[in-house]
C-alpha atoms as a PDB file:
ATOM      1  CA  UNK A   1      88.492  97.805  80.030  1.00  0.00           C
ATOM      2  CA  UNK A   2      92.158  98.906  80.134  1.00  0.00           C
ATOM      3  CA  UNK A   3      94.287  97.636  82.571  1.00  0.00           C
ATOM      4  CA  UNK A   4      96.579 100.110  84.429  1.00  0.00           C
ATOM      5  CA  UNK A   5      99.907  99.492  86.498  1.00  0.00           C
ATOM      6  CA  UNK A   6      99.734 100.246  90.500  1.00  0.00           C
ATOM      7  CA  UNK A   7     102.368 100.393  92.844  1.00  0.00           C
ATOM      8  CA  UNK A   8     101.566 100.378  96.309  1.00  0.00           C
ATOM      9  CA  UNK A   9     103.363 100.625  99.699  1.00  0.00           C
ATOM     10  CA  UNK A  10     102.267 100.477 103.231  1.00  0.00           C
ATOM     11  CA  UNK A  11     103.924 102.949 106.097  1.00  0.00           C
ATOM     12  CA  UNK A  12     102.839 102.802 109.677  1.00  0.00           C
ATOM     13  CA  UNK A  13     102.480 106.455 110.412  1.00  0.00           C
ATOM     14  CA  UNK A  14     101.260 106.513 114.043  1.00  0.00           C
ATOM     15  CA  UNK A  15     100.516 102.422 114.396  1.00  0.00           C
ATOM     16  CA  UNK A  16     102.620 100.627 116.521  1.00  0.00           C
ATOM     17  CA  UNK A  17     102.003  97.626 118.327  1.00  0.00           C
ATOM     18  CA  UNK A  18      99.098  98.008 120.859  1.00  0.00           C
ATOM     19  CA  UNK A  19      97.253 101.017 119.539  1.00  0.00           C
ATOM     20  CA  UNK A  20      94.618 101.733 116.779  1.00  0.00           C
ATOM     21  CA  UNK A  21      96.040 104.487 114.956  1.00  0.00           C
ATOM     22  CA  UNK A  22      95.159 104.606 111.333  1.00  0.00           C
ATOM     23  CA  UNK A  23      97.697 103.481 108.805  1.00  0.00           C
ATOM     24  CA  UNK A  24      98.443 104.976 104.929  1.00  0.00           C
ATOM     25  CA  UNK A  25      99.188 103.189 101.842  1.00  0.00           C
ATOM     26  CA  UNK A  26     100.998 104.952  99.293  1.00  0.00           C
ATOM     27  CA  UNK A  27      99.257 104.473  95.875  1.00  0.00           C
ATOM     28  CA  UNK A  28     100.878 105.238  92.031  1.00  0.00           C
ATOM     29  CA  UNK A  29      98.006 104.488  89.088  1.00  0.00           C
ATOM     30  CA  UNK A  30      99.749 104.720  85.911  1.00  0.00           C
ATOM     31  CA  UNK A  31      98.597 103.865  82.224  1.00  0.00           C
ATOM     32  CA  UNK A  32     100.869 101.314  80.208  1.00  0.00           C
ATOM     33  CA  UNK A  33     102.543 103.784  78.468  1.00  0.00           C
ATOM     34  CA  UNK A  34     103.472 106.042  81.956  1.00  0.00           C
ATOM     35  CA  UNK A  35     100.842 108.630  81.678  1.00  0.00           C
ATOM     36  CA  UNK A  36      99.325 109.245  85.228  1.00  0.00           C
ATOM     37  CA  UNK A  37      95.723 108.086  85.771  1.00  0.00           C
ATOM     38  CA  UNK A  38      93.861 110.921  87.604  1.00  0.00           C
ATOM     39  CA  UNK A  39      90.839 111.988  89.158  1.00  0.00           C
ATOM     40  CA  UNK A  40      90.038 108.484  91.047  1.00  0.00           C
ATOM     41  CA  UNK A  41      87.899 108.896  94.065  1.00  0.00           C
ATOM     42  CA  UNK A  42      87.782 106.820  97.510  1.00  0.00           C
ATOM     43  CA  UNK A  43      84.840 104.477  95.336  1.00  0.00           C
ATOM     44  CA  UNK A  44      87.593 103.407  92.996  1.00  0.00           C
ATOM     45  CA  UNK A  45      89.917 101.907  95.598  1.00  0.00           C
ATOM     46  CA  UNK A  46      89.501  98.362  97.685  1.00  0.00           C
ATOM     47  CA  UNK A  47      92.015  97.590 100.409  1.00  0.00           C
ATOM     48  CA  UNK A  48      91.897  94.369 102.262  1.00  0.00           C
ATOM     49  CA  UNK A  49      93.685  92.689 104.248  1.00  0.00           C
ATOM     50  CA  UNK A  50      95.287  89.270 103.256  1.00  0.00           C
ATOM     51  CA  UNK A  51      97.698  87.870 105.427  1.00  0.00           C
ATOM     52  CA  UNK A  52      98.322  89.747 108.782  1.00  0.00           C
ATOM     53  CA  UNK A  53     100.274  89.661 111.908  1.00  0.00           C
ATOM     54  CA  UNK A  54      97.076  90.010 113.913  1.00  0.00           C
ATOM     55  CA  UNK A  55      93.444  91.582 113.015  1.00  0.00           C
ATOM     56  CA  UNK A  56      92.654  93.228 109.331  1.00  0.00           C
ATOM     57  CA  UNK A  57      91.664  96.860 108.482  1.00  0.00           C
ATOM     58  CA  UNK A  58      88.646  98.264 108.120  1.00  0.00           C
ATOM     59  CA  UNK A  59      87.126  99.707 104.604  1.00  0.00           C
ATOM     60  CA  UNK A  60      89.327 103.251 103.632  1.00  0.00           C
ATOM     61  CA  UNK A  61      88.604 106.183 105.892  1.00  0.00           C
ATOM     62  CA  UNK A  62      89.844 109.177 103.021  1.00  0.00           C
ATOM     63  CA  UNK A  63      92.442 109.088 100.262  1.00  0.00           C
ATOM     64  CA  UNK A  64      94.679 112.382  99.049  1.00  0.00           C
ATOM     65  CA  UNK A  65      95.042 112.899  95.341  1.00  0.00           C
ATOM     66  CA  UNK A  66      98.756 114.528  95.141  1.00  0.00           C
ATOM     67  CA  UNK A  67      97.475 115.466  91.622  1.00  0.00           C
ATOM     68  CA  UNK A  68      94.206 117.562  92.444  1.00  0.00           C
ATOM     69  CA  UNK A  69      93.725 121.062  92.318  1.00  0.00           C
ATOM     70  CA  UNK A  70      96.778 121.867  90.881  1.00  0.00           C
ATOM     71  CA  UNK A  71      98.860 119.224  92.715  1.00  0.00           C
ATOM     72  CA  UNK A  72     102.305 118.059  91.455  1.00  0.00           C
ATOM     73  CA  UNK A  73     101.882 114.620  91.602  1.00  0.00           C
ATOM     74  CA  UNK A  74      99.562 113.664  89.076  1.00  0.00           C
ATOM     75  CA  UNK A  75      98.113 110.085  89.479  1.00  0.00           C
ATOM     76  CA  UNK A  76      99.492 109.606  93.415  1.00  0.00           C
ATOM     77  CA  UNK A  77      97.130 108.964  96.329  1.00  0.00           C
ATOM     78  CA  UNK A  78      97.153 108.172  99.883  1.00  0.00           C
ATOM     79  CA  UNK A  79      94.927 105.979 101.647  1.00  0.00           C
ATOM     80  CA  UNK A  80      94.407 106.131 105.249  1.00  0.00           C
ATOM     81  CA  UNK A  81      93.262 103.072 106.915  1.00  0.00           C
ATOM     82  CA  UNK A  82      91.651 102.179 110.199  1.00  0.00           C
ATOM     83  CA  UNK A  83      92.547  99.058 111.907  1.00  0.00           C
ATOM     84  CA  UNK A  84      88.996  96.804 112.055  1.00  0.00           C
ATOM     85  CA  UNK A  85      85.802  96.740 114.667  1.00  0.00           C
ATOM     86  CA  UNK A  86      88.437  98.713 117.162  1.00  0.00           C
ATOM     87  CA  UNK A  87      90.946  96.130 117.439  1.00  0.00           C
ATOM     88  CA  UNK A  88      95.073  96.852 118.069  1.00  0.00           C
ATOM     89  CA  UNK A  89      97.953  96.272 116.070  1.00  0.00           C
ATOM     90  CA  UNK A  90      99.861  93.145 116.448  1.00  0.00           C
ATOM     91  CA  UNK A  91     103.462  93.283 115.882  1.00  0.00           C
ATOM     92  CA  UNK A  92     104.518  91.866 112.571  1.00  0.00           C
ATOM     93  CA  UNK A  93     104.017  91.742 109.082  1.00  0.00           C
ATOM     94  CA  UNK A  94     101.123  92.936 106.639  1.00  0.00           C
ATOM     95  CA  UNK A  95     100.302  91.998 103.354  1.00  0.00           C
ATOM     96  CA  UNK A  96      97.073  94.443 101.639  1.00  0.00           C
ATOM     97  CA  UNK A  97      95.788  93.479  98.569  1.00  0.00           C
ATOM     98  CA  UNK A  98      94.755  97.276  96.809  1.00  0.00           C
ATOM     99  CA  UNK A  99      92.537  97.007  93.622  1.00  0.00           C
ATOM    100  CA  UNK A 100      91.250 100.053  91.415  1.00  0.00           C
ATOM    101  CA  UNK A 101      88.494  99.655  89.264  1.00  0.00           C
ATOM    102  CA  UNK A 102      86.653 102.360  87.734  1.00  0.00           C
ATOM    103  CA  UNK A 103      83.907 102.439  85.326  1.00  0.00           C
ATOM    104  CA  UNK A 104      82.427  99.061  83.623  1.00  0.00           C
ATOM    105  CA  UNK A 105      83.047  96.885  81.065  1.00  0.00           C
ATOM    106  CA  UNK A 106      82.408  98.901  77.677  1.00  0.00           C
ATOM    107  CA  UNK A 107      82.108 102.462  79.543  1.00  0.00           C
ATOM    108  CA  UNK A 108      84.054 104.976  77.603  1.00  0.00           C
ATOM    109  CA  UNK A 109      85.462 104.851  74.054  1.00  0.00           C
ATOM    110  CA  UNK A 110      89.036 106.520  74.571  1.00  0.00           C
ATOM    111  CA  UNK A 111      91.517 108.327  76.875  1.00  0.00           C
ATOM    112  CA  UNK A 112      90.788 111.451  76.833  1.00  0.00           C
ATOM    113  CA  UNK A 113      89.559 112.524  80.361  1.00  0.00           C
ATOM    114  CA  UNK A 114      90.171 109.197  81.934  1.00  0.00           C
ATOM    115  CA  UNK A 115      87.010 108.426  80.630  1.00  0.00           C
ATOM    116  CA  UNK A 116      87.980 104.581  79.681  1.00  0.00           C
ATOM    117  CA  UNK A 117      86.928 101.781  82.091  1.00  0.00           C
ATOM    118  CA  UNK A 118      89.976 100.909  84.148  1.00  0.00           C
ATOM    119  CA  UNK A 119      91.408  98.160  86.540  1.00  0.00           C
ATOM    120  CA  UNK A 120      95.059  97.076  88.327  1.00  0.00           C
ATOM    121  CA  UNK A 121      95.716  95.964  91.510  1.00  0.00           C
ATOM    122  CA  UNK A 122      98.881  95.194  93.415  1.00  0.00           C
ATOM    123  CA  UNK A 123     100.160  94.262  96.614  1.00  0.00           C
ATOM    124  CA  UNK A 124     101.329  96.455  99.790  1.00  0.00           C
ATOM    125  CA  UNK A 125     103.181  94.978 102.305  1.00  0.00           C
ATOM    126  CA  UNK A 126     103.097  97.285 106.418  1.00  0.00           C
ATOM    127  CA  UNK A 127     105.510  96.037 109.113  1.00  0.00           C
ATOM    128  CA  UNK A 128     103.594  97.273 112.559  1.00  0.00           C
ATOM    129  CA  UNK A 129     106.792  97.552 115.147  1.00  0.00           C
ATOM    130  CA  UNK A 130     107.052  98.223 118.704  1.00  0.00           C
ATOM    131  CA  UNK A 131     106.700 102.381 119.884  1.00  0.00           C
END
């Protein structure tokens, strides 16, 4: 299984304190040696909630690949994010933990077509704020 770097980053969008708009976390999946991993699909991302301000999110509504069909951001996604069981946003601090893992143990024999097993996580940290 390789491991792969991520960098991830929460933004608010429409959530502000009191409502249940849907957040995003910005997502970058890279290989060690830079090269863009693409092609992953909303089964090859986790988002939970660790430490928050007040309720968690739910499991990821839809992601955007920057990098598909003929995209310019190869190995960039967006995950959107509902807030859990139809809760509100308290005001405060956020802390996801955002895992990709695609493929098993022993699945693949190379790079070529992203075929290799891969894993990475990271951490993504949302301030919700008052409208």
């Amino acid at each position: 299984m390789e491991t792969v770097n991520v960098i991830a980053r929460g933004a608010n969008v429409n959530a502000f304190t009191g409502n249940t708009e849907t957040i995003a976390l910005g997502v970058c999946v890279t290989r060690q040696d830079g090269e863009p991993v693409t092609g992953l699909k909303k089964a090859h991302f986790t988002a939970r909630t660790i430490v928050a301000a007040g309720t968690g999110v739910g499991p990821i509504n839809f992601i955007i690949d920057h990098g598909a069909n003929g995209g310019t951001l190869p190995g960039f996604y967006t995950l959107f994010l509902p807030i859990k069981d139809g809760n509100i946003w308290g005001k405060g601090d956020y802390i996801f933990a955002v895992v990709i893992k695609k493929g098993s143990e022993g699945s693949g024999h190379g790079r070529k077509g992203d075929a290799m097993a891969i894993r990475g996580q990271t951490l993504a940290k949302l301030s919700i704020v008052d409208a």
